[in-house]
C-alpha atoms as a PDB file:
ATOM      1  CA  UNK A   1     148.225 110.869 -27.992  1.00  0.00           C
ATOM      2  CA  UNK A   2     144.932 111.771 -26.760  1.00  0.00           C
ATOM      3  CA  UNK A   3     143.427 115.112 -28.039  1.00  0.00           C
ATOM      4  CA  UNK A   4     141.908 117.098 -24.585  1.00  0.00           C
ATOM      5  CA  UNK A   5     140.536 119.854 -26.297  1.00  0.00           C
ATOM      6  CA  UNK A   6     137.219 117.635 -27.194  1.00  0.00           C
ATOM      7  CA  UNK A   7     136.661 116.921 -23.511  1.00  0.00           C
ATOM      8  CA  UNK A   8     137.711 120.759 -22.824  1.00  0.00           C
ATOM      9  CA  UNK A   9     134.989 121.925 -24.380  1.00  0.00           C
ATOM     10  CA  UNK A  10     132.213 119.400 -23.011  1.00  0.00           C
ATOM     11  CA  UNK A  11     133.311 120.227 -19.707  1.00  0.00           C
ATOM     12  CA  UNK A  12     133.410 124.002 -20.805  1.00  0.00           C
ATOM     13  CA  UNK A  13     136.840 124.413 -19.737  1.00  0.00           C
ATOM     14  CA  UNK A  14     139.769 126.619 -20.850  1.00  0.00           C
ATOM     15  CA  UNK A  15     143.008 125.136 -19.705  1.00  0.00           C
ATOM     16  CA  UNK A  16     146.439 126.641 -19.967  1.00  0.00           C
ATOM     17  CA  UNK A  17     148.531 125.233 -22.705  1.00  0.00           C
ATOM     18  CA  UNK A  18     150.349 123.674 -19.997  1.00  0.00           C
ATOM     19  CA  UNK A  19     147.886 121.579 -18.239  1.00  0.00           C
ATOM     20  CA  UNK A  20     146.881 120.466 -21.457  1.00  0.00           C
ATOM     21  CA  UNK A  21     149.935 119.299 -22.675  1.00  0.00           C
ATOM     22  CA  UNK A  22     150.229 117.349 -18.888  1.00  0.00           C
ATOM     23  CA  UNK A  23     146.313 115.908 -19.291  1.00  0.00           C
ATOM     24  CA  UNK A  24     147.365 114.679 -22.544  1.00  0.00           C
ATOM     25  CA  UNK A  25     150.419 112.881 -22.033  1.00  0.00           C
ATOM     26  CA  UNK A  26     148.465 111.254 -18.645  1.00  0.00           C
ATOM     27  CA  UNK A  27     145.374 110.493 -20.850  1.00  0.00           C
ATOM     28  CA  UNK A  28     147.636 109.159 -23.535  1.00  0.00           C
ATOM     29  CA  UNK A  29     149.327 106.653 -21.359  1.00  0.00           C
ATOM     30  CA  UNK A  30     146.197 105.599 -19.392  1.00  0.00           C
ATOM     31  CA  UNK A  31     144.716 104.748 -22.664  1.00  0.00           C
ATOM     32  CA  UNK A  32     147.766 102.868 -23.609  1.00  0.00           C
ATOM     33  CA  UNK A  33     147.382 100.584 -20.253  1.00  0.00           C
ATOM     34  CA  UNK A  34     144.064 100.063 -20.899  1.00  0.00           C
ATOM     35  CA  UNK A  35     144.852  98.580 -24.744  1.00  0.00           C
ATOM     36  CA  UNK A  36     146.181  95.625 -23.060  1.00  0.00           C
ATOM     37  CA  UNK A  37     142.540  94.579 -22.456  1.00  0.00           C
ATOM     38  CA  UNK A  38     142.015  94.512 -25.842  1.00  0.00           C
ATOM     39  CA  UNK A  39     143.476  91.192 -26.947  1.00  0.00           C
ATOM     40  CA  UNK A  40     142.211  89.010 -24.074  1.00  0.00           C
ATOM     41  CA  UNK A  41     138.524  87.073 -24.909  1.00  0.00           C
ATOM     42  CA  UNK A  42     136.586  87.264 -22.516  1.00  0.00           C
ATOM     43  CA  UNK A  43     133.959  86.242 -23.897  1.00  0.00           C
ATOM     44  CA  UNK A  44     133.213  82.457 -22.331  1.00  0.00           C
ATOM     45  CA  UNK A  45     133.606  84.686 -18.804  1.00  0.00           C
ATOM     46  CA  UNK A  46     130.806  85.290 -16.622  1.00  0.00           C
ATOM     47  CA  UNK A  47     129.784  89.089 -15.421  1.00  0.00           C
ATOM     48  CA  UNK A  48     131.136  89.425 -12.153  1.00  0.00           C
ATOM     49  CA  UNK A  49     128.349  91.248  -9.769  1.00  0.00           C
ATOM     50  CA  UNK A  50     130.916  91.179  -6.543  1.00  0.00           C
ATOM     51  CA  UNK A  51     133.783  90.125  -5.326  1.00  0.00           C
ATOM     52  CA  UNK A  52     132.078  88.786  -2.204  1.00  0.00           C
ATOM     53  CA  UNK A  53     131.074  85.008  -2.711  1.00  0.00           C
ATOM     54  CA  UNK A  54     127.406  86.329  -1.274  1.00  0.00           C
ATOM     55  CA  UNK A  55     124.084  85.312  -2.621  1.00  0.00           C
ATOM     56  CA  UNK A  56     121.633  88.072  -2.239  1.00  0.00           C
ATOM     57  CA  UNK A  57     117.920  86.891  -1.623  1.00  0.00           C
ATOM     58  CA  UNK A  58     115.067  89.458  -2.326  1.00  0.00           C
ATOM     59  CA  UNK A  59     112.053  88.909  -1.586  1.00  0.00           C
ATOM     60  CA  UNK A  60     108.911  88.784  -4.259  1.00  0.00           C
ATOM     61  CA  UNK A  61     107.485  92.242  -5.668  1.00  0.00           C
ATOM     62  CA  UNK A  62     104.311  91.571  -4.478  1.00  0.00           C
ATOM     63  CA  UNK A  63     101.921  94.333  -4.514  1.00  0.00           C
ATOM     64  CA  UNK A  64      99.651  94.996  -0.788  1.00  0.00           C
ATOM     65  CA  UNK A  65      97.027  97.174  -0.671  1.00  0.00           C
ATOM     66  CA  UNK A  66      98.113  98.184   3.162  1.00  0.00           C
ATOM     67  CA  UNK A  67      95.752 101.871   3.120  1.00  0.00           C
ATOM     68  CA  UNK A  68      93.080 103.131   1.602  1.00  0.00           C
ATOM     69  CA  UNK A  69      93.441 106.483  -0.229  1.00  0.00           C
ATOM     70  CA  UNK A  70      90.703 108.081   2.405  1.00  0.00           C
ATOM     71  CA  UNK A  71      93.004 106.902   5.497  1.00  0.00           C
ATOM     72  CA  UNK A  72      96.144 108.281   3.933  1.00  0.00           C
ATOM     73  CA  UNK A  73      94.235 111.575   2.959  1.00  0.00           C
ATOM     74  CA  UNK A  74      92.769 111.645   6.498  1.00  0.00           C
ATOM     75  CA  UNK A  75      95.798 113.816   8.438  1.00  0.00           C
ATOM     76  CA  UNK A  76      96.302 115.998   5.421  1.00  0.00           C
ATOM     77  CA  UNK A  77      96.334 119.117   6.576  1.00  0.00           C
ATOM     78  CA  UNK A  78      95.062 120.522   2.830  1.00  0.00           C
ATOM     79  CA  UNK A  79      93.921 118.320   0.022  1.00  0.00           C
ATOM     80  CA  UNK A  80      92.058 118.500  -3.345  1.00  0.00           C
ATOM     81  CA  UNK A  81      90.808 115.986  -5.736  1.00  0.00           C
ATOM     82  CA  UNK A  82      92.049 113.510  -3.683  1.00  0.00           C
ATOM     83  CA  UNK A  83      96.467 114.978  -3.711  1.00  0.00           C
ATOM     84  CA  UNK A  84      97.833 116.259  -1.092  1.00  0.00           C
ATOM     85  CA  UNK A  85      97.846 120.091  -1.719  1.00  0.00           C
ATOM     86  CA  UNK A  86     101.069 121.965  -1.357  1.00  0.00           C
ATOM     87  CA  UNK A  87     102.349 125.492  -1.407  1.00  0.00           C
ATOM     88  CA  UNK A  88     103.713 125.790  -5.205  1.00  0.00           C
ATOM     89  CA  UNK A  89     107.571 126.282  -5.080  1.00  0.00           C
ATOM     90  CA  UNK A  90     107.298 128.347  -8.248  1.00  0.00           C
ATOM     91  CA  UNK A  91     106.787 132.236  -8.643  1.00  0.00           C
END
């Protein structure tokens, strides 16, 4: 049997002894389906990244200089040093 009251307190909850008695008798047998797993190798299998048979091409990461800093700073309504200066959000 799973013990709850670890994951209690890093959720910071305070269940009834109740729930906890159902949560732990649920956890208990989820973790007992799950120990199947644990004798198949899997090891010679390859990560599956989707169940789609989809390639997905991305384009290089090349980097354009598109603006200059002086045309993007040119509509700011306030700027200093060369940032865009904002009301502060902090009191």
């Amino acid at each position: 049997m799973i013990d709850i009251a670890k994951y209690e307190a890093m959720a910071a909850l305070d269940l009834p002894d109740d729930e906890r008695g159902v949560l732990e008798k649920r956890a208990g047998a989820f973790a007992k389906s799950i120990s199947a797993l644990d004798g198949i190798d899997a090891d010679a299998v390859a990560p599956l990244t989707s169940v789609l048979d989809i390639h997905t091409v991305l384009r290089e990461d090349i980097s354009e200089k598109i603006m200059t800093r002086d045309e993007i700073m040119a509509n700011a309504p306030d700027k200093h040093d060369g940032y865009f200066k904002v009301p502060g959000t902090l009191e």
